[in-house]
PDB file of N, CA and C in Angstrom:
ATOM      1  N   UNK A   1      93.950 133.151 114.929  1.00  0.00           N
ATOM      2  CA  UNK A   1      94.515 131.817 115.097  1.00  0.00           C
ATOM      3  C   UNK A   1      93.384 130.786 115.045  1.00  0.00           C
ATOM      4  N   UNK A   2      93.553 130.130 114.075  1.00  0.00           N
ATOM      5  CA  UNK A   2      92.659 128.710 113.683  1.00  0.00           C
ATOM      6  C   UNK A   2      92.149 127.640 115.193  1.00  0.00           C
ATOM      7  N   UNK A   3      91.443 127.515 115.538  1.00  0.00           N
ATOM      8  CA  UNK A   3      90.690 126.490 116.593  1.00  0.00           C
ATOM      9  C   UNK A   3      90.954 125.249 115.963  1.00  0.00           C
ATOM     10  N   UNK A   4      92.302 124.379 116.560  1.00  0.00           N
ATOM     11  CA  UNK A   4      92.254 123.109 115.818  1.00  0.00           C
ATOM     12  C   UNK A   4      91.126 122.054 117.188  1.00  0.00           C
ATOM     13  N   UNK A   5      90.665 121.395 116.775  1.00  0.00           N
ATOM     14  CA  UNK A   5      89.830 120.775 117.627  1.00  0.00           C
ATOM     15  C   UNK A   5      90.983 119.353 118.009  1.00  0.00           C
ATOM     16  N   UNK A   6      90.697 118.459 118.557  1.00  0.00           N
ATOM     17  CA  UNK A   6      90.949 117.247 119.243  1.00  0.00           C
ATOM     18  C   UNK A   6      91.049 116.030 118.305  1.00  0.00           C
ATOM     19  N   UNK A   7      90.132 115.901 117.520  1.00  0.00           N
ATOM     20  CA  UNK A   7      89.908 114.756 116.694  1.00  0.00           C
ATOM     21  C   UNK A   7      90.382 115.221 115.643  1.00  0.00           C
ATOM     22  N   UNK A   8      90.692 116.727 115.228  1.00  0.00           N
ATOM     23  CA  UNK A   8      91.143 117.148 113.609  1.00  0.00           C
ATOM     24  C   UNK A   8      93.049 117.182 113.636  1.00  0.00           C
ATOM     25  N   UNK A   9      93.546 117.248 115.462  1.00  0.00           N
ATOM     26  CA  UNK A   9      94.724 117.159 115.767  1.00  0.00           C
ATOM     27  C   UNK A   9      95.365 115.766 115.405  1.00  0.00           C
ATOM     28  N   UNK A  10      94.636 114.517 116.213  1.00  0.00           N
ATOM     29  CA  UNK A  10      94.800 113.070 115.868  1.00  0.00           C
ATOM     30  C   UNK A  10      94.788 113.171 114.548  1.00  0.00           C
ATOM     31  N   UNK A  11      93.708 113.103 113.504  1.00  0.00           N
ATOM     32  CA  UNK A  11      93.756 113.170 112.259  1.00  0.00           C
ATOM     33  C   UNK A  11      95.477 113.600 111.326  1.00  0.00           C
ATOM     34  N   UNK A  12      95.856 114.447 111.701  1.00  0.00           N
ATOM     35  CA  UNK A  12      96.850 115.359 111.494  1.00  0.00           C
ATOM     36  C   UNK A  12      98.070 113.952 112.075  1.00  0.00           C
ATOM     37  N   UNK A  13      98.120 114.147 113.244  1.00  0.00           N
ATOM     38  CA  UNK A  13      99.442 113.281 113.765  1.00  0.00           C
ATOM     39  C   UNK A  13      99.168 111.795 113.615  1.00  0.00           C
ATOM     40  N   UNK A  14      98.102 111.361 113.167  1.00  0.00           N
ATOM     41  CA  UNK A  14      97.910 109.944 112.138  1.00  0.00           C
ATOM     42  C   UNK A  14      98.623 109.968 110.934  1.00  0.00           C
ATOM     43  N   UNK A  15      98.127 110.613 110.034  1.00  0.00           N
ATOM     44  CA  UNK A  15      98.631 111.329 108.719  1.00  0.00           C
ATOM     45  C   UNK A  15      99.806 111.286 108.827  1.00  0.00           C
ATOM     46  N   UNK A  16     100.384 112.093 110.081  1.00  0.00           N
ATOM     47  CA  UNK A  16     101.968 112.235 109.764  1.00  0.00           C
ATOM     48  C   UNK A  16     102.834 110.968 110.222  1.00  0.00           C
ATOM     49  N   UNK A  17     102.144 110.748 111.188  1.00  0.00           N
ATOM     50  CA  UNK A  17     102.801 109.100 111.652  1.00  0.00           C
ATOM     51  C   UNK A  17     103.043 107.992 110.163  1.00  0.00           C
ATOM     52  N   UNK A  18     101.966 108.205 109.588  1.00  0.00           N
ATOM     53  CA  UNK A  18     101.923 107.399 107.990  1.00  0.00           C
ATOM     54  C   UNK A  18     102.943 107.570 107.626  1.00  0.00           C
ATOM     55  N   UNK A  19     102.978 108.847 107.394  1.00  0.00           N
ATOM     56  CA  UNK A  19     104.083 109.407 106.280  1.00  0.00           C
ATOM     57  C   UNK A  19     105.494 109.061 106.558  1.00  0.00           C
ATOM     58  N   UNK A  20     105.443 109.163 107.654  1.00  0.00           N
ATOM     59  CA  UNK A  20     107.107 108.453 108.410  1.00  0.00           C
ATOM     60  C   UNK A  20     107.287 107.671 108.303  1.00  0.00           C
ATOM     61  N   UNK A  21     106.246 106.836 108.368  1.00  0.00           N
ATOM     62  CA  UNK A  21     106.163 105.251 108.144  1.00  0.00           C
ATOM     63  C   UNK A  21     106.434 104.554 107.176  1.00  0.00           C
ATOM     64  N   UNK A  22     106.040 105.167 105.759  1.00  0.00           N
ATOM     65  CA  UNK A  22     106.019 105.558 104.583  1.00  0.00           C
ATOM     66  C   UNK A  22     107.247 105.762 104.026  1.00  0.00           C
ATOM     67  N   UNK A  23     107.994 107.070 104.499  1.00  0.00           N
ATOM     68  CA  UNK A  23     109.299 107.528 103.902  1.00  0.00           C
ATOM     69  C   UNK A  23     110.571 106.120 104.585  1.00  0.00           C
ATOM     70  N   UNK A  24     110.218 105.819 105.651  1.00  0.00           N
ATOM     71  CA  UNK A  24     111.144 104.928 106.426  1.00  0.00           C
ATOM     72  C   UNK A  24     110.976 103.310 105.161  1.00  0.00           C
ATOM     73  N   UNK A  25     110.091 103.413 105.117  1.00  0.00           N
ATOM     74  CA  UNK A  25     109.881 101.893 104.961  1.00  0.00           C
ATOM     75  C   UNK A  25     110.644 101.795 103.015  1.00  0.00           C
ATOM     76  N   UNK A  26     110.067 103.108 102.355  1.00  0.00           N
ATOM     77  CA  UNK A  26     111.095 102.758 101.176  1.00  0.00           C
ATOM     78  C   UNK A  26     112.402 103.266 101.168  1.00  0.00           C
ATOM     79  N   UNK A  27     113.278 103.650 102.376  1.00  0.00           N
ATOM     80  CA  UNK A  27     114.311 104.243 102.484  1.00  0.00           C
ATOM     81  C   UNK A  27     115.018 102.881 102.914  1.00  0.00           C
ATOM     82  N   UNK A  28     114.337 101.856 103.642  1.00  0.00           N
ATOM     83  CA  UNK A  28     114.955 100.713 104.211  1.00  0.00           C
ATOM     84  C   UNK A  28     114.505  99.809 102.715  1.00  0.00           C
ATOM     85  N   UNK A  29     114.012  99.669 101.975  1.00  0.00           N
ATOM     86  CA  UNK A  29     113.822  99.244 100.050  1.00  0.00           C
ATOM     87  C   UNK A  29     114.667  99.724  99.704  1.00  0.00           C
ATOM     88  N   UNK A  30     114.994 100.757  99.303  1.00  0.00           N
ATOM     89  CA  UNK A  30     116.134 101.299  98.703  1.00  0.00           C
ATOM     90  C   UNK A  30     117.703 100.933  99.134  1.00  0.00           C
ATOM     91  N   UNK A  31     117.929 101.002 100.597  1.00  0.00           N
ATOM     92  CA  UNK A  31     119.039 100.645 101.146  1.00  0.00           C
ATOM     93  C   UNK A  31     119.208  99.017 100.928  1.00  0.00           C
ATOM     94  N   UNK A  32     118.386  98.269 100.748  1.00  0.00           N
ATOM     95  CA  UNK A  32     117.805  97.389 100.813  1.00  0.00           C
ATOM     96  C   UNK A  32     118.505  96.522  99.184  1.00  0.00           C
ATOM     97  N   UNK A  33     118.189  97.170  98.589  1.00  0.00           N
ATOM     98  CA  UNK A  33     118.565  97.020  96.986  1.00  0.00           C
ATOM     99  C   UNK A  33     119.708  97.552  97.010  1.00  0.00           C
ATOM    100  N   UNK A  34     120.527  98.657  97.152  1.00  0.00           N
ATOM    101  CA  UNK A  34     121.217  99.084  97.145  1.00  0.00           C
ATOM    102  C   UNK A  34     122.709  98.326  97.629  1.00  0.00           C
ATOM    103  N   UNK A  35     122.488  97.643  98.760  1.00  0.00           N
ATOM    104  CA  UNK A  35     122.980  96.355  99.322  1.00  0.00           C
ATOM    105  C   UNK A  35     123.166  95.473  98.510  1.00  0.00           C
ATOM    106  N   UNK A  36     122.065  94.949  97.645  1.00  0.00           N
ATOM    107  CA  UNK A  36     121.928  93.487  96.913  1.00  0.00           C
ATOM    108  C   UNK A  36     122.863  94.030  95.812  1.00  0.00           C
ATOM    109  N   UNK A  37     122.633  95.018  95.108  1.00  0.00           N
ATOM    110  CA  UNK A  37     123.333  95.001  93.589  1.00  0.00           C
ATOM    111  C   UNK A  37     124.871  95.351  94.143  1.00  0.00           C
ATOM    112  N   UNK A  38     125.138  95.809  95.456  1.00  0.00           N
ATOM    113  CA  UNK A  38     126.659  96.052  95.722  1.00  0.00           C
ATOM    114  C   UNK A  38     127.379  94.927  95.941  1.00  0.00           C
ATOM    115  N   UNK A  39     126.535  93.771  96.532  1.00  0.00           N
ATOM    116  CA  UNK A  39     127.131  92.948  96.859  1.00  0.00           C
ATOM    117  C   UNK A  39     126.873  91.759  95.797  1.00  0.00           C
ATOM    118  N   UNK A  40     126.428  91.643  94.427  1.00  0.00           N
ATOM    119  CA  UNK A  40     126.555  91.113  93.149  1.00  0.00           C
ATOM    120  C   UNK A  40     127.962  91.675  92.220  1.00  0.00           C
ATOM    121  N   UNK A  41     127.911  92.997  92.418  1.00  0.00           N
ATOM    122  CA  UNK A  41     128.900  93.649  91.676  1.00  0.00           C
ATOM    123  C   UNK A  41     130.207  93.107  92.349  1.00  0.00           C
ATOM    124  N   UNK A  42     130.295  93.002  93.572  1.00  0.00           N
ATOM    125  CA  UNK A  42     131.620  92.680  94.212  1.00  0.00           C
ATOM    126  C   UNK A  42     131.725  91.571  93.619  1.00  0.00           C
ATOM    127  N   UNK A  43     130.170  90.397  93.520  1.00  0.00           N
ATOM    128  CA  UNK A  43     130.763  88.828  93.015  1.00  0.00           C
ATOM    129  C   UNK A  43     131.240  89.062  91.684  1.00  0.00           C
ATOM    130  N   UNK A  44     131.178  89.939  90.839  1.00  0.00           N
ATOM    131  CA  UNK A  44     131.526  89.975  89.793  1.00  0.00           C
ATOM    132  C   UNK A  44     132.537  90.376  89.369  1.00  0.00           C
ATOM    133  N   UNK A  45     133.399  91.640  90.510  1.00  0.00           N
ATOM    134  CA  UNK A  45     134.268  91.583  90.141  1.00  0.00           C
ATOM    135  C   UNK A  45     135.162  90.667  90.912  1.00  0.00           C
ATOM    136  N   UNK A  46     135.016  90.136  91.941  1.00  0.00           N
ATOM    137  CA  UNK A  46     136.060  89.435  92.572  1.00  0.00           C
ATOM    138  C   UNK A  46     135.939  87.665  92.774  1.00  0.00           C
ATOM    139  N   UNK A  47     135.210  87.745  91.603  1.00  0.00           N
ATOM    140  CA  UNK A  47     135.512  86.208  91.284  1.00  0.00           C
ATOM    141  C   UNK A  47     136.587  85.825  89.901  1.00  0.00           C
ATOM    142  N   UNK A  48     137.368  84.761  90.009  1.00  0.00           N
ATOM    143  CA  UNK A  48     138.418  84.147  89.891  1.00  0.00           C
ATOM    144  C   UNK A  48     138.171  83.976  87.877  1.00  0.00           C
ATOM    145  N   UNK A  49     139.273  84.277  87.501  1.00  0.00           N
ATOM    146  CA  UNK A  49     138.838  84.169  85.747  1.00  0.00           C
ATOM    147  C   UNK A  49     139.225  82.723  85.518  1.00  0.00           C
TER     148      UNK A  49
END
């Protein structure tokens, strides 16, 4: 079993903190857009001829 040291642990749960940070932040972009073009499409279809 590998000796993780103290500072190579932080390293590690930095890294992963990123990554969450990371996956969250273009998941809230995506939802984000995903929103805008739904709510264009509605103006498009439910505006008046």
């Amino acid at each position: 079993m590998a000796i993780i040291t103290l500072v190579e642990r932080s390293q590690i749960e930095l890294m992963q903190h990123h990554t969450i940070q990371y996956i969250a932040a273009t998941l809230a972009v995506l939802v984000f857009l995903l929103g805008m073009n739904f709510t264009v499409a509605l103006k498009v279809i439910t505006t008046p001829l």
